[in-house]
N, C-alpha and C. Protein backbone atom coordinates (compact mmCIF):
# COMPACT_ATOMS: atom_id res chain seq x y z
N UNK A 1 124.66 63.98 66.13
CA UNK A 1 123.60 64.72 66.81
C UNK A 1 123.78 66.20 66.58
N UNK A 2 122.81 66.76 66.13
CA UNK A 2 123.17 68.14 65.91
C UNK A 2 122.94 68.78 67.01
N UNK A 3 123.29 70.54 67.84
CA UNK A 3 123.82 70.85 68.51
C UNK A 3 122.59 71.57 68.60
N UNK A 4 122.10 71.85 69.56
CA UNK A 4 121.00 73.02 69.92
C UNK A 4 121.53 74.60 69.59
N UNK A 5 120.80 75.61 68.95
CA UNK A 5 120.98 76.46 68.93
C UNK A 5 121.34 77.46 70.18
N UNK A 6 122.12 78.47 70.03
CA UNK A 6 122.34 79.51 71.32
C UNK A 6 121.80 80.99 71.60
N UNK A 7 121.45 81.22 72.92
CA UNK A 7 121.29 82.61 72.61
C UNK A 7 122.65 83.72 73.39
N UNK A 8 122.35 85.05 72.93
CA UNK A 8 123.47 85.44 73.53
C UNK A 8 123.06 87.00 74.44
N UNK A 9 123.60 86.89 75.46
CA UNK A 9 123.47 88.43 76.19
C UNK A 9 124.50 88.95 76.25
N UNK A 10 124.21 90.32 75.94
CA UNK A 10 124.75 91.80 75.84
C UNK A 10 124.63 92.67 77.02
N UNK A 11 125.76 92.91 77.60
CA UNK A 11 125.71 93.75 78.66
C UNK A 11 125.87 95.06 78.36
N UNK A 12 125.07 96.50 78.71
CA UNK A 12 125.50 97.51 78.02
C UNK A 12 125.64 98.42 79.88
N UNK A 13 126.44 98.84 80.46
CA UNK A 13 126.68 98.76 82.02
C UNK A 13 126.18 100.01 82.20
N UNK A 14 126.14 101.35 81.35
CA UNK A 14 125.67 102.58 81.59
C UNK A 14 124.38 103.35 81.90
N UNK A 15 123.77 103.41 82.89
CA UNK A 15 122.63 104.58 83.49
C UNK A 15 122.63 106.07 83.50
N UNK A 16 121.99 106.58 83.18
CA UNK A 16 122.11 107.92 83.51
C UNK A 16 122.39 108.38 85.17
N UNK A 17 121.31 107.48 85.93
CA UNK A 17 122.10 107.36 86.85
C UNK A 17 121.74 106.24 87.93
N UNK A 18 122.71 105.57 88.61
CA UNK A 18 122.32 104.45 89.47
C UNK A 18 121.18 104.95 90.21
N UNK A 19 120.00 103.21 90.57
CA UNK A 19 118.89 103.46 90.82
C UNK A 19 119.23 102.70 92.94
N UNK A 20 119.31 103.35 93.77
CA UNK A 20 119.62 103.03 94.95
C UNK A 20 118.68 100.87 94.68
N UNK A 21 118.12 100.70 94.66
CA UNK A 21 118.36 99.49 94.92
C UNK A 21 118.85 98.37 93.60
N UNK A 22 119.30 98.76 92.69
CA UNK A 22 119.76 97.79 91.80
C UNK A 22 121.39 97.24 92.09
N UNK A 23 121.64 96.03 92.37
CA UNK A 23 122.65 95.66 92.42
C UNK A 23 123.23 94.99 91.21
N UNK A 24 123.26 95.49 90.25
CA UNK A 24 123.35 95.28 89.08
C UNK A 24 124.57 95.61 88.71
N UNK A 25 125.49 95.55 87.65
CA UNK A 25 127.10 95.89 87.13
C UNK A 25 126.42 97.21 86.03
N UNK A 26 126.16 98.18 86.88
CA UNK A 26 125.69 99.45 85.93
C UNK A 26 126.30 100.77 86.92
N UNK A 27 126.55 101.89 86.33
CA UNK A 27 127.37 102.53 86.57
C UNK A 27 126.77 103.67 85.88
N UNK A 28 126.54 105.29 86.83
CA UNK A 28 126.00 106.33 86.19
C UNK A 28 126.94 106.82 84.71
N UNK A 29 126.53 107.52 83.55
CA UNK A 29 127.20 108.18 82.68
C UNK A 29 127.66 109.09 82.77
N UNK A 30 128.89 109.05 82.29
CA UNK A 30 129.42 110.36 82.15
C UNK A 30 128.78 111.17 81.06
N UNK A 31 129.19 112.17 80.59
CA UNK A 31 128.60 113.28 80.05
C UNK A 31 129.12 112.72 78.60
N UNK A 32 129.76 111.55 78.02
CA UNK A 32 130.49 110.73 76.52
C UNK A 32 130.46 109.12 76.90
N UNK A 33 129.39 108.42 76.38
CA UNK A 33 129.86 107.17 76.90
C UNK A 33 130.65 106.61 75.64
N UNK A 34 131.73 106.30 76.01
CA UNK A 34 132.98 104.98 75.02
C UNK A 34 132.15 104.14 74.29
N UNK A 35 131.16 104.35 73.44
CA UNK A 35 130.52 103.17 72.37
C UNK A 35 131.10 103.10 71.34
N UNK A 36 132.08 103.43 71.01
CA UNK A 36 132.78 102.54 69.99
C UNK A 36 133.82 101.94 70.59
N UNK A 37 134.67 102.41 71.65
CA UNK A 37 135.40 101.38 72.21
C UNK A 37 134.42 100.43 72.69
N UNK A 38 133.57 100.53 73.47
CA UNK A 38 132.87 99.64 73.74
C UNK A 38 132.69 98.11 72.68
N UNK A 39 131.87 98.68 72.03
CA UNK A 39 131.81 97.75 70.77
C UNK A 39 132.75 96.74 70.13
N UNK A 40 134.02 97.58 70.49
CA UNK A 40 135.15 96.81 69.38
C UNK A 40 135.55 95.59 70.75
N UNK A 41 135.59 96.45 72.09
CA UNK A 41 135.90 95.16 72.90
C UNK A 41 135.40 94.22 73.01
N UNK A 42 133.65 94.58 72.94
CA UNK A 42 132.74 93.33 73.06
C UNK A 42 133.53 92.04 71.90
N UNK A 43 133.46 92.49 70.85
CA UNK A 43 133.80 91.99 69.79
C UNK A 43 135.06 91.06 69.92
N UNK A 44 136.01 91.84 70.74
CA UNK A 44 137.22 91.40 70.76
C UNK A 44 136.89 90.47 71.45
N UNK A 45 136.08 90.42 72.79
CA UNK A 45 135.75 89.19 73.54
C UNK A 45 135.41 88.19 73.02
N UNK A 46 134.11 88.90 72.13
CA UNK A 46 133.74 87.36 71.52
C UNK A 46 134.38 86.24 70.84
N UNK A 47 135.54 87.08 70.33
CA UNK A 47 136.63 86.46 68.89
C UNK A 47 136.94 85.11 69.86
N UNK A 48 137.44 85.84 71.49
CA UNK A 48 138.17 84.59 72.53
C UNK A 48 137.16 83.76 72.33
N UNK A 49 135.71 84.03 72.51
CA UNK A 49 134.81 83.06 73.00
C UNK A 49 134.61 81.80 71.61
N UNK A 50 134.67 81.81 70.57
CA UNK A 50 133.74 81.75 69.64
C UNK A 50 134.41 80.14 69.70
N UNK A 51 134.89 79.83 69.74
CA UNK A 51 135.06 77.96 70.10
C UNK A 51 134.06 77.25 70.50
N UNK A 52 133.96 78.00 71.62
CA UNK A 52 132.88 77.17 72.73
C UNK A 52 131.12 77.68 71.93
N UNK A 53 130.78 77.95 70.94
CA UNK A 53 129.86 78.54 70.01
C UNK A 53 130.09 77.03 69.08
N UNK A 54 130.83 76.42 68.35
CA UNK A 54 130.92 75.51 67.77
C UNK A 54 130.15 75.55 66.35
N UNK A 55 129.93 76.93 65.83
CA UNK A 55 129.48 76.67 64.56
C UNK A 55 128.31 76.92 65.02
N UNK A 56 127.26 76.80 66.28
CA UNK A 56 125.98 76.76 66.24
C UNK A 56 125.19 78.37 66.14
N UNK A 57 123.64 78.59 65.51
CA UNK A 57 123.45 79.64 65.14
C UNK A 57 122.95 80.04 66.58
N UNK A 58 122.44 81.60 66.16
CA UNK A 58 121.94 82.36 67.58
C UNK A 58 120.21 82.59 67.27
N UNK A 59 119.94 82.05 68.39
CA UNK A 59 118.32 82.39 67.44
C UNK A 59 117.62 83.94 68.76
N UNK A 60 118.03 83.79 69.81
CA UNK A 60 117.94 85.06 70.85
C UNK A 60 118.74 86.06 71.32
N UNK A 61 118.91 87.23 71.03
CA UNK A 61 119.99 87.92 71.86
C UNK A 61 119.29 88.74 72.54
N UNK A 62 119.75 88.68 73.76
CA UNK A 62 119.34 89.75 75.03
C UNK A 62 120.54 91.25 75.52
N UNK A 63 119.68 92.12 74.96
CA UNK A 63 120.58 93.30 75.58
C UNK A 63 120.67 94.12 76.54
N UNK A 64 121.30 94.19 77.86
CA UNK A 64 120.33 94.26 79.04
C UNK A 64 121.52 94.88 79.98
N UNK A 65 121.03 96.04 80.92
CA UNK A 65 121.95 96.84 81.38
C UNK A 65 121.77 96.78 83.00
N UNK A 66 121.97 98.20 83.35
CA UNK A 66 122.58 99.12 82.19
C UNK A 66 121.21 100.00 81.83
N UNK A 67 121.56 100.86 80.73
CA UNK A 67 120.29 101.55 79.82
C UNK A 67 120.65 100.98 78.73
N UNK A 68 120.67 100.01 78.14
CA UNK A 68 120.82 99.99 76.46
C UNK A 68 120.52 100.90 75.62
N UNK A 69 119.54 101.53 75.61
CA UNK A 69 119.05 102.54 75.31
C UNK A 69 119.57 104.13 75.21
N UNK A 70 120.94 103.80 76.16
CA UNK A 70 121.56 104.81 75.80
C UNK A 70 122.62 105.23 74.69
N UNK A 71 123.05 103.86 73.91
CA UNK A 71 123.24 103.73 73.31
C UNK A 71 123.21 104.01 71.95
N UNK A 72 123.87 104.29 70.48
CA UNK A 72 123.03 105.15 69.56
C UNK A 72 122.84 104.35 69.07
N UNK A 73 121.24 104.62 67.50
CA UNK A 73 121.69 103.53 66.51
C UNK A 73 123.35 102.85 66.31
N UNK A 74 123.74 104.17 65.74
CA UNK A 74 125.12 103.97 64.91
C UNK A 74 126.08 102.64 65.78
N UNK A 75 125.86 102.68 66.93
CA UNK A 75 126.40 101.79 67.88
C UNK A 75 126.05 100.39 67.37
N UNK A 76 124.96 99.89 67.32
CA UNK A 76 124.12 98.52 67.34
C UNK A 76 124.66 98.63 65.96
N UNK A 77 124.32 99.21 65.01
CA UNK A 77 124.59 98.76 63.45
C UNK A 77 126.06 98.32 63.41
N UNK A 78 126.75 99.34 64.00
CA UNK A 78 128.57 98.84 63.75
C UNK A 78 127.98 97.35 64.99
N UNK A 79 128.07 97.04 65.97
CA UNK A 79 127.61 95.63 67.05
C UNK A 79 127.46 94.59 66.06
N UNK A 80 126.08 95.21 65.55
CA UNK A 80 125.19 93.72 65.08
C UNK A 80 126.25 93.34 63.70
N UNK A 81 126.91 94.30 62.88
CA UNK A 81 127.44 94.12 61.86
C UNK A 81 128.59 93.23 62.39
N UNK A 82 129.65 93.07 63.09
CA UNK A 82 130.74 92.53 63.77
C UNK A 82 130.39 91.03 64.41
N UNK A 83 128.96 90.92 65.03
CA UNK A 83 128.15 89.50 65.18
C UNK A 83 128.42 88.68 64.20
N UNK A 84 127.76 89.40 63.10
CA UNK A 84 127.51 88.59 62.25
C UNK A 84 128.32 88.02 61.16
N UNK A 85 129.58 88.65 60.99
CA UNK A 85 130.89 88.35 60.68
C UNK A 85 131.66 86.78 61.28
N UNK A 86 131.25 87.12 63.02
CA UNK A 86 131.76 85.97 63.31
C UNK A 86 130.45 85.06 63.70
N UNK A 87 129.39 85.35 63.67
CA UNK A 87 128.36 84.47 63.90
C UNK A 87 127.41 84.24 62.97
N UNK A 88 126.39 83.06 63.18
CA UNK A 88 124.89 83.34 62.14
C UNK A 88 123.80 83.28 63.11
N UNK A 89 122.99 84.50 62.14
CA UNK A 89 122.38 84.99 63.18
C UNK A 89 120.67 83.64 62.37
N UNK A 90 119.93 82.98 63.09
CA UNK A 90 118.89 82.52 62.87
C UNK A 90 117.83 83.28 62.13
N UNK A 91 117.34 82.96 61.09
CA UNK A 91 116.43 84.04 60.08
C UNK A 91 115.24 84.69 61.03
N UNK A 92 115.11 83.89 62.26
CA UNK A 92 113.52 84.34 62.26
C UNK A 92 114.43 84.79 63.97
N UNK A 93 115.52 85.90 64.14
CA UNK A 93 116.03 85.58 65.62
C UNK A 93 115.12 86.46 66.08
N UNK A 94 115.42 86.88 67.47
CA UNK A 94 114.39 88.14 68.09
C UNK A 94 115.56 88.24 69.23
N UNK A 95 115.63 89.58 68.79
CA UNK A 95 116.42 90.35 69.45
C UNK A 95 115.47 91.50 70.74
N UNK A 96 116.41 91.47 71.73
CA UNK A 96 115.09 92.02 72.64
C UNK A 96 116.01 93.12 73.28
N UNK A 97 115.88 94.79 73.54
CA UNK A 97 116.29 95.67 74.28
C UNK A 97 115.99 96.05 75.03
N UNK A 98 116.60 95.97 76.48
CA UNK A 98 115.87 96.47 77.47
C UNK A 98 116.13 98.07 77.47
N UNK A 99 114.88 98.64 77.51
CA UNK A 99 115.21 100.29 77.77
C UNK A 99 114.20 101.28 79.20
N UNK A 100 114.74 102.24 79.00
CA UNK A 100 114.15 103.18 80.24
C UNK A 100 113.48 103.99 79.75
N UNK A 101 111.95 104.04 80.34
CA UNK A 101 110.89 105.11 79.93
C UNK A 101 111.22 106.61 79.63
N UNK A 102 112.21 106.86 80.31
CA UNK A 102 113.14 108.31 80.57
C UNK A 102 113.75 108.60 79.57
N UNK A 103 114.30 107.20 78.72
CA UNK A 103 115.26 107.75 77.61
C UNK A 103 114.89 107.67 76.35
N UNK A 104 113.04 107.68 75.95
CA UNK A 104 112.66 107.52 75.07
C UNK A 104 112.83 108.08 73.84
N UNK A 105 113.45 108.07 72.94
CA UNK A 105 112.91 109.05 71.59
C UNK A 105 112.93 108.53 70.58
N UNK A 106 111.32 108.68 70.18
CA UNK A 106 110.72 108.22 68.92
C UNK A 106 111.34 107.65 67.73
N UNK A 107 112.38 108.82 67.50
CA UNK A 107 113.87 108.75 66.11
C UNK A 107 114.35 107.64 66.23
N UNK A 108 115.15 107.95 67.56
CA UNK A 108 115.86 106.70 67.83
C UNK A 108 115.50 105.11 68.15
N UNK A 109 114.08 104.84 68.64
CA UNK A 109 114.06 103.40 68.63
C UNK A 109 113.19 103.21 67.51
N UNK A 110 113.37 104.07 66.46
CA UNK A 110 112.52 103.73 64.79
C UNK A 110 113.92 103.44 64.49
N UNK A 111 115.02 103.81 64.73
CA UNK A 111 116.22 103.30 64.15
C UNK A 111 116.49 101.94 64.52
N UNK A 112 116.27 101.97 66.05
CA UNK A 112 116.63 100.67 66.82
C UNK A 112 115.66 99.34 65.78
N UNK A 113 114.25 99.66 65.64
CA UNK A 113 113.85 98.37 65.06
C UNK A 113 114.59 98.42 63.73
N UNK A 114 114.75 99.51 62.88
CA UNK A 114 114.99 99.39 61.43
C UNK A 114 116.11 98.31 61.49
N UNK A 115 117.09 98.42 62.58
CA UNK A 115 118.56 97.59 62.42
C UNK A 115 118.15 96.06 62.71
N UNK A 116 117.06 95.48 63.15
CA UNK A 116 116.55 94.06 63.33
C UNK A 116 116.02 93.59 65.16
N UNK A 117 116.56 95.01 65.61
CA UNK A 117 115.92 95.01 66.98
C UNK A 117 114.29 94.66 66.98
N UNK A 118 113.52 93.73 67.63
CA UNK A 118 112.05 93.49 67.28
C UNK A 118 111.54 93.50 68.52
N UNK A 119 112.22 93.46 69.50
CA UNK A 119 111.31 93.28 70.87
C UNK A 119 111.79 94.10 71.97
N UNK A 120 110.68 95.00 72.73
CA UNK A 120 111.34 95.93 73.42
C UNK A 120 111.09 95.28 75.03
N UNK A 121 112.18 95.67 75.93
CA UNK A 121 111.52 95.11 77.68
C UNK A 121 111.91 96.21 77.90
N UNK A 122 110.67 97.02 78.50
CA UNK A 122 110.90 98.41 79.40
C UNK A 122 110.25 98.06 80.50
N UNK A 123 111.76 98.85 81.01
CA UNK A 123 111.67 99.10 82.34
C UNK A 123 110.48 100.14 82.92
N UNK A 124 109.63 99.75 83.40
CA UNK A 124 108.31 100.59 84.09
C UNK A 124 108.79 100.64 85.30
N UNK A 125 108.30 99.56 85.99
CA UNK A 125 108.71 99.02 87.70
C UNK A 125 107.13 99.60 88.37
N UNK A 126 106.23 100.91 87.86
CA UNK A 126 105.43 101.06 88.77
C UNK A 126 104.97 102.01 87.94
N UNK A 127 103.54 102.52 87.88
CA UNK A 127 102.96 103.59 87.37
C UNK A 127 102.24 104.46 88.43
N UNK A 128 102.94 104.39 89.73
CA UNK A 128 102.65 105.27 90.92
C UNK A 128 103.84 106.02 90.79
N UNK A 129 103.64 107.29 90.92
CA UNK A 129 105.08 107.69 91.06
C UNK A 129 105.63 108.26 92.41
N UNK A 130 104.85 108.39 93.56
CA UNK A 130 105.49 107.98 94.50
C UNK A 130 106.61 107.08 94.73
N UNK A 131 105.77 105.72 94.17
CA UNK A 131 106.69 104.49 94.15
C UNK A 131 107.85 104.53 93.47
N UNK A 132 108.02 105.46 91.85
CA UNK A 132 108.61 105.41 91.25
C UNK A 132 109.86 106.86 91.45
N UNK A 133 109.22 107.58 92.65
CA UNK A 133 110.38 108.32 93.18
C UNK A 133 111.29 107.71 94.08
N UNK A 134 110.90 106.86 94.92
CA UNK A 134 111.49 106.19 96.05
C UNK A 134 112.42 105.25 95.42
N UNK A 135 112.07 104.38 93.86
CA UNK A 135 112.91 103.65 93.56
C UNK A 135 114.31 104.33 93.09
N UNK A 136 113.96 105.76 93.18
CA UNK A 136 114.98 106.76 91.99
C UNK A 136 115.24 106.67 90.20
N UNK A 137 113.71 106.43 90.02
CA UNK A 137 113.72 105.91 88.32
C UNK A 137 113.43 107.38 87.88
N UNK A 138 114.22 107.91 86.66
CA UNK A 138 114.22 109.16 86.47
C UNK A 138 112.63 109.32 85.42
N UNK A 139 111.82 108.07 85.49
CA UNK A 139 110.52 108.75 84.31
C UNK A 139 109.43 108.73 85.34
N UNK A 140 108.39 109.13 85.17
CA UNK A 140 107.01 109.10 86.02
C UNK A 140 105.84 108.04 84.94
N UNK A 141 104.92 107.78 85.58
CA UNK A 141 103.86 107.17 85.13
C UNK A 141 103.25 107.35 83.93
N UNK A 142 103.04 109.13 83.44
CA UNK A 142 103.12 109.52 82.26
C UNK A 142 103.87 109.15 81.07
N UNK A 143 105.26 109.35 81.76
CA UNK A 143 106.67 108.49 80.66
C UNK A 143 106.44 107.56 80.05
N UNK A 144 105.75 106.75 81.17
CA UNK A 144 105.53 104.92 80.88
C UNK A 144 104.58 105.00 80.01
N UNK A 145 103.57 105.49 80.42
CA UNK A 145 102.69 105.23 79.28
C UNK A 145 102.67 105.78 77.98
N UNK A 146 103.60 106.75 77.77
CA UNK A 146 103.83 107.41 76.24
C UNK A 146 105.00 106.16 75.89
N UNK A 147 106.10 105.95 76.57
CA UNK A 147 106.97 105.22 75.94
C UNK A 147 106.47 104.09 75.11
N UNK A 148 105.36 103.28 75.97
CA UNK A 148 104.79 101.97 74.99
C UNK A 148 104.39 102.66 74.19
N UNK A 149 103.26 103.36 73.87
CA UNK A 149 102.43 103.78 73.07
C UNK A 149 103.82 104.44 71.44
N UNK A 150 104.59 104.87 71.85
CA UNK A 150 105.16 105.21 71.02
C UNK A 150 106.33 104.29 70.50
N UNK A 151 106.50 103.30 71.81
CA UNK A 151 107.17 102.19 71.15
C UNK A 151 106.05 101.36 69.87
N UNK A 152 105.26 101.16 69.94
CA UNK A 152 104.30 101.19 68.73
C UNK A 152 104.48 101.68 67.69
N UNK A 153 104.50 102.64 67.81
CA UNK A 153 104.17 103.81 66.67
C UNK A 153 105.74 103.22 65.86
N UNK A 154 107.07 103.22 66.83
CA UNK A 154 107.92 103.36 66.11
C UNK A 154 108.04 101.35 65.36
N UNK A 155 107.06 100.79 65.02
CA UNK A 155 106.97 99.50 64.71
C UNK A 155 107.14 98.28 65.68
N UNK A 156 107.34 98.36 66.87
CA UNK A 156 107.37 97.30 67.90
C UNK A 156 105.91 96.96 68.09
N UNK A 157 106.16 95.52 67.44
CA UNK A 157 104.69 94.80 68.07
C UNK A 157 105.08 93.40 69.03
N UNK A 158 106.27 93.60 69.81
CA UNK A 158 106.71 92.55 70.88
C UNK A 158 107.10 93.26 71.75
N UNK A 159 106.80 93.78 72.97
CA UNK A 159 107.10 94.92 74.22
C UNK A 159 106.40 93.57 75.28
N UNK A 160 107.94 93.53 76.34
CA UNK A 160 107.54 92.89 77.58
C UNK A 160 107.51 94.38 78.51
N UNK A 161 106.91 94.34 79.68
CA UNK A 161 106.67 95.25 80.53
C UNK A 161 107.15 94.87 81.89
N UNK A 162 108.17 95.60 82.56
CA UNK A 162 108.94 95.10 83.97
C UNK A 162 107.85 96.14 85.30
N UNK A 163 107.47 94.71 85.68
CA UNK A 163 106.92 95.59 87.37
C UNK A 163 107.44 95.28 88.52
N UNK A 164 107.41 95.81 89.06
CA UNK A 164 108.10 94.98 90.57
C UNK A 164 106.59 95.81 91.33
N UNK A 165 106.17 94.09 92.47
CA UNK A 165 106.11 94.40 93.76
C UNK A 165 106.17 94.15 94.93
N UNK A 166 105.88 94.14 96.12
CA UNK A 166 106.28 94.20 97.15
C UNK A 166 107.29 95.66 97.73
N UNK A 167 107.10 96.63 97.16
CA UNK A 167 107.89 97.72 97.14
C UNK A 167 107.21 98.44 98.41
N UNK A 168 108.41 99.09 99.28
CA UNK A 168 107.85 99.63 100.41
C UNK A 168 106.86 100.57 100.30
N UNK A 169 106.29 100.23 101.64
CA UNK A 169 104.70 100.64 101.82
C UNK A 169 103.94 100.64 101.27
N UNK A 170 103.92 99.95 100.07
CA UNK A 170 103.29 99.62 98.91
C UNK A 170 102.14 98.37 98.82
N UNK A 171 100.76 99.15 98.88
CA UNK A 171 99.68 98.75 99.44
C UNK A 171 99.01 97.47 98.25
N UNK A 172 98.68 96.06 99.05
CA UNK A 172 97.73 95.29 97.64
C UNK A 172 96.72 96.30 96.86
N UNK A 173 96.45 96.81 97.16
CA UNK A 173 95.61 97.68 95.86
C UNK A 173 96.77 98.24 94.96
N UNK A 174 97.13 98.99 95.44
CA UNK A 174 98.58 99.51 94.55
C UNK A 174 99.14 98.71 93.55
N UNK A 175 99.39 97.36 94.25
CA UNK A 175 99.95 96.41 93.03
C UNK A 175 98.96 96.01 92.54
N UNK A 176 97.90 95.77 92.29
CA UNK A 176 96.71 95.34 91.71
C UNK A 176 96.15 96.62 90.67
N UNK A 177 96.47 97.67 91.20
CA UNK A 177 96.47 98.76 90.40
C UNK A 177 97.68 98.99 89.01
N UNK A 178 98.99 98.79 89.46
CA UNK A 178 99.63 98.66 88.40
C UNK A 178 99.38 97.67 87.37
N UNK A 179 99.30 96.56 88.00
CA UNK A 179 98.83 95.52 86.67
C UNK A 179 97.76 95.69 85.99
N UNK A 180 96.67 96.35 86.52
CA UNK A 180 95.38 96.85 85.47
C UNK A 180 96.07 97.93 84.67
N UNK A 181 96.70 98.56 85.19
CA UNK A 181 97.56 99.59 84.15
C UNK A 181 98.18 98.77 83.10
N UNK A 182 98.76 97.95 83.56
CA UNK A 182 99.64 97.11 82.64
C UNK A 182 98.64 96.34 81.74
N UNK A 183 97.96 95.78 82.01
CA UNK A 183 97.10 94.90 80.91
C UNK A 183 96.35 95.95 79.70
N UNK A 184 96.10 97.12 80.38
CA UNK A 184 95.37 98.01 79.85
C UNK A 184 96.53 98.41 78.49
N UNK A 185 97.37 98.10 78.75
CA UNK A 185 98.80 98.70 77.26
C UNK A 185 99.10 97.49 76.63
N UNK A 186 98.50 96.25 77.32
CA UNK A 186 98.32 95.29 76.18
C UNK A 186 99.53 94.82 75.87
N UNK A 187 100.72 94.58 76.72
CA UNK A 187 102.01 93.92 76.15
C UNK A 187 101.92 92.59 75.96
N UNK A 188 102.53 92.07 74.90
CA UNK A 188 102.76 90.89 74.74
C UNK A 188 103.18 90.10 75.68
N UNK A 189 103.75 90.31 76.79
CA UNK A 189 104.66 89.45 77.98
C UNK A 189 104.99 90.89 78.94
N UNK A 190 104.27 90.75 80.23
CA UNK A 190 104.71 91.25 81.71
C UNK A 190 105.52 90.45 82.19
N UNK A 191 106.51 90.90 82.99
CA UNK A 191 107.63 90.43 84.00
C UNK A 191 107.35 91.27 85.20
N UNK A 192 107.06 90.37 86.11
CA UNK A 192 105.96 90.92 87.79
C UNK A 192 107.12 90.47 88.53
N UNK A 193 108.15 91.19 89.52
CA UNK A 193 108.69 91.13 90.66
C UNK A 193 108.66 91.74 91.80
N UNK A 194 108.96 90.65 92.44
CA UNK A 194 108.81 91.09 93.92
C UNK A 194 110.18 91.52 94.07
N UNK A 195 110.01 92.83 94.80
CA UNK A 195 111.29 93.14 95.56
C UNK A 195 111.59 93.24 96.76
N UNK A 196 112.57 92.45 97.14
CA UNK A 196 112.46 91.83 98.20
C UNK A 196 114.47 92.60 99.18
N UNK A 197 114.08 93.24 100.20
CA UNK A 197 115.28 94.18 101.06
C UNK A 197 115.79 93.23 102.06
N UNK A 198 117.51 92.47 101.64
CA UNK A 198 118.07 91.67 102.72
C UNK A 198 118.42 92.75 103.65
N UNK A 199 118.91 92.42 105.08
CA UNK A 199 119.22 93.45 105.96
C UNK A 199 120.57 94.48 105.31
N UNK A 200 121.11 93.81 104.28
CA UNK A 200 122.43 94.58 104.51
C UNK A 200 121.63 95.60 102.87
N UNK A 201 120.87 95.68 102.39
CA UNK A 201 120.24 96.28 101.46
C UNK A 201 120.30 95.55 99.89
N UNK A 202 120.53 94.16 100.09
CA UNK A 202 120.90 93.81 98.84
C UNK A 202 119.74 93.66 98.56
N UNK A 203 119.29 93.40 97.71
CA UNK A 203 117.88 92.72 96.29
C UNK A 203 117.90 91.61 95.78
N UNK A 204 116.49 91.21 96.17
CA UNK A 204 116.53 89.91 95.83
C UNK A 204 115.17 89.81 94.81
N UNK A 205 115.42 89.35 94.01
CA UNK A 205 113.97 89.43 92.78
C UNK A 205 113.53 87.81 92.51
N UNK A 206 112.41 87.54 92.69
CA UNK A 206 111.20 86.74 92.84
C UNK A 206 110.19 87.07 91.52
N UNK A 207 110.92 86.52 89.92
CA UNK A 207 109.89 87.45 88.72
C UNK A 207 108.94 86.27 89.03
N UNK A 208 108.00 86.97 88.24
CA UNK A 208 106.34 86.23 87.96
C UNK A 208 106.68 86.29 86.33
N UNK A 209 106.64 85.80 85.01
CA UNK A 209 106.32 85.97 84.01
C UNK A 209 104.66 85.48 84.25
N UNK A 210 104.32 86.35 82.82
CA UNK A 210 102.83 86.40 82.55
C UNK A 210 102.98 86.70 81.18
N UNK A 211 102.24 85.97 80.23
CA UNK A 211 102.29 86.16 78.88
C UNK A 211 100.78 86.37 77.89
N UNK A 212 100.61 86.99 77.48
CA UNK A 212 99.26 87.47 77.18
C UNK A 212 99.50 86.59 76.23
């Protein structure tokens, strides 16, 4: 019986700076983040892991923080090069980066696709920026909407779009308002959550996928 193919996630833990409700394993930057140590450890991990892999190829990798995005090309090329040494990567894989509207630049995610990166998930969360001050997301509504648009430009024709709602005081029109925003940029796949405040402040997420 042959073995189902695998996919694999990439944790990249660094923010510019923590967002008060993410309980996530991410951690503000220092002013140098360690991406080449980084890299070589991932690597080193994987070497332990690669048994339980059994020969089978990767047809998805998820890179997901964190900011991935903070990351340089030069980073992912030495990454993906070290994968593929000890892995095979599926001809047709799709690799997906999650990034932040804030840390956009043009250069750099024209590099990101050139290296085989094909699918972008940005983080939006809201195109109110009220909403998007209260969450402590360092881009505004403007951001968001240049980031897709220029995630385009730089060859991405697979962009999922992250919303959350239920966000305090955050009125049904409001969320009905972001998603017309959102359809209006035409992503291939929205990811709609509710965010949801236990008493002690943890987060609890309730996604909706929606796939155009």
């Amino acid at each position: 019986m042959q073995l189902p193919a695998l996919s694999l996630y990439i944790h990249v833990p660094w923010c510019v700076r923590k967002c008060p409700y993410c309980d996530f394993n991410s951690h503000a930057a220092g002013q140098e983040i360690p991406e080449e140590l980084y890299v070589k450890t991932l690597l080193a991990d994987l070497q332990q892991e690669l048994p339980f892999a059994q020969g089978r190829s990767i047809d998805t990798i998820f890179i997901g923080g964190g900011t991935p995005s903070l990351l340089s090309a030069t980073a992912y090329r030495d990454l993906f090069a070290g994968l593929k040494q000890q892995l095979t990567f599926a001809d047709d894989i799709e690799i997906t980066m999650e990034a932040n509207p804030g840390t956009f630049e043009a250069e750099k995610f024209a590099a990101y696709r050139a290296l085989g990166i094909n699918r972008l998930s940005l983080g939006i969360q809201s195109f109110n920026d009220g909403h998007l001050q209260k969450l402590g997301r360092i881009h505004n509504s403007a951001n968001a909407i240049h980031a897709v648009k220029e995630a385009r430009h730089a060859g991405f024709d697979n962009i999922n779009l992250d919303l959350m709602h239920g966000l305090p005081q955050q009125s049904e029109a409001q969320a009905m308002a972001d998603l017309e925003q959102a359809f209006a940029l035409q992503p291939q796949h929205l990811s709609w959550y509710q965010l949801t405040l236990e008493p002690n402040h943890r987060i609890l997420f309730a996604p909706a996928a929606i796939t155009r």
